[in-house]
Protein backbone atom coordinates (compact mmCIF):
# COMPACT_ATOMS: atom_id res chain seq x y z
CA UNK A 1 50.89 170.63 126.04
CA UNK A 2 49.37 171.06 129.95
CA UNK A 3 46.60 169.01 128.81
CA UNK A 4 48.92 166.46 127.50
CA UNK A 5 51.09 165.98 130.57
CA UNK A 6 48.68 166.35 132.91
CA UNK A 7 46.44 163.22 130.71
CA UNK A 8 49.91 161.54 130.94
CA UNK A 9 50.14 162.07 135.04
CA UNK A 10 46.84 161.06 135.58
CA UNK A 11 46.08 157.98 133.47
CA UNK A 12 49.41 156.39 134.21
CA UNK A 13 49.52 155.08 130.49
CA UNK A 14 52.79 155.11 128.79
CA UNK A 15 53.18 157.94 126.41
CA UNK A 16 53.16 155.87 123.38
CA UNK A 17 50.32 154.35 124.03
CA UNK A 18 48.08 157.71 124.60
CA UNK A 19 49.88 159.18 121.43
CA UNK A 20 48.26 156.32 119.21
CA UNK A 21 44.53 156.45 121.16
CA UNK A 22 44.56 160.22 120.17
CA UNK A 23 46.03 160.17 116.46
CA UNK A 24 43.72 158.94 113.97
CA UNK A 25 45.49 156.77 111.08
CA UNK A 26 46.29 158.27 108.15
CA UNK A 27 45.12 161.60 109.59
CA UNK A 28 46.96 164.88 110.21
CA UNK A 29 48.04 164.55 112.97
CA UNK A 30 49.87 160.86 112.23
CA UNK A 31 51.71 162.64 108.83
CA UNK A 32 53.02 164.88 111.01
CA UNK A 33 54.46 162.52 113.57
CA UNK A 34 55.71 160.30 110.41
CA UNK A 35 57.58 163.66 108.92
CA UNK A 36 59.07 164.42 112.48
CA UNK A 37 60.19 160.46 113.07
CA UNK A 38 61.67 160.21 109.60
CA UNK A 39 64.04 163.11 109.74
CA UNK A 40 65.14 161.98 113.32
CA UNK A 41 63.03 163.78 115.95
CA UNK A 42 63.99 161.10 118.65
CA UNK A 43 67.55 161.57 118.18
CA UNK A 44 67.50 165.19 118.17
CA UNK A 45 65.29 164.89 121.65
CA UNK A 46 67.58 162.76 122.83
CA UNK A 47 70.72 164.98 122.24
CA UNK A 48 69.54 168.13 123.67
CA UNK A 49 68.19 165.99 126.60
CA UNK A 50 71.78 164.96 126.82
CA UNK A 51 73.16 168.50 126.50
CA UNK A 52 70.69 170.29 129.10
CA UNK A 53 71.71 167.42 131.94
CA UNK A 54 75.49 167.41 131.16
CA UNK A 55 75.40 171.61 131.33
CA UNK A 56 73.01 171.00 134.60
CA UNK A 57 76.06 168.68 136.24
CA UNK A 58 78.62 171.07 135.16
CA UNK A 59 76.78 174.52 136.76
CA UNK A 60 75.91 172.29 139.95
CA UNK A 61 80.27 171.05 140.44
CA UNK A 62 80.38 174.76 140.61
């Protein structure tokens, strides 16, 4: 994961695009990212995302 985000920070590439120059098709890797995408990875990121910055606003209003 460091290496990842600090290849991300560096290369100023957009995510998507390093995540498809380092997973070979039809490899490991990819049927992973397929399993995860099918049964709805993204909007499970996106919900705790949610979650973590609405709890954030509420501890910072005190």
């Amino acid at each position: 994961m460091i290496g990842a985000g600090k290849m991300l920070a560096e290369s100023g590439a957009e995510p998507g695009t390093l995540r498809a120059n380092v997973t070979s098709p039809n490899g490991t890797t990819a049927a992973a990212l397929k399993v995860l995408e099918d049964n709805g990875l993204g909007e499970i990121f996106s919900q705790a995302l949610t979650a973590a910055r609405d709890r954030s606003r509420e501890l910072a209003s005190g």
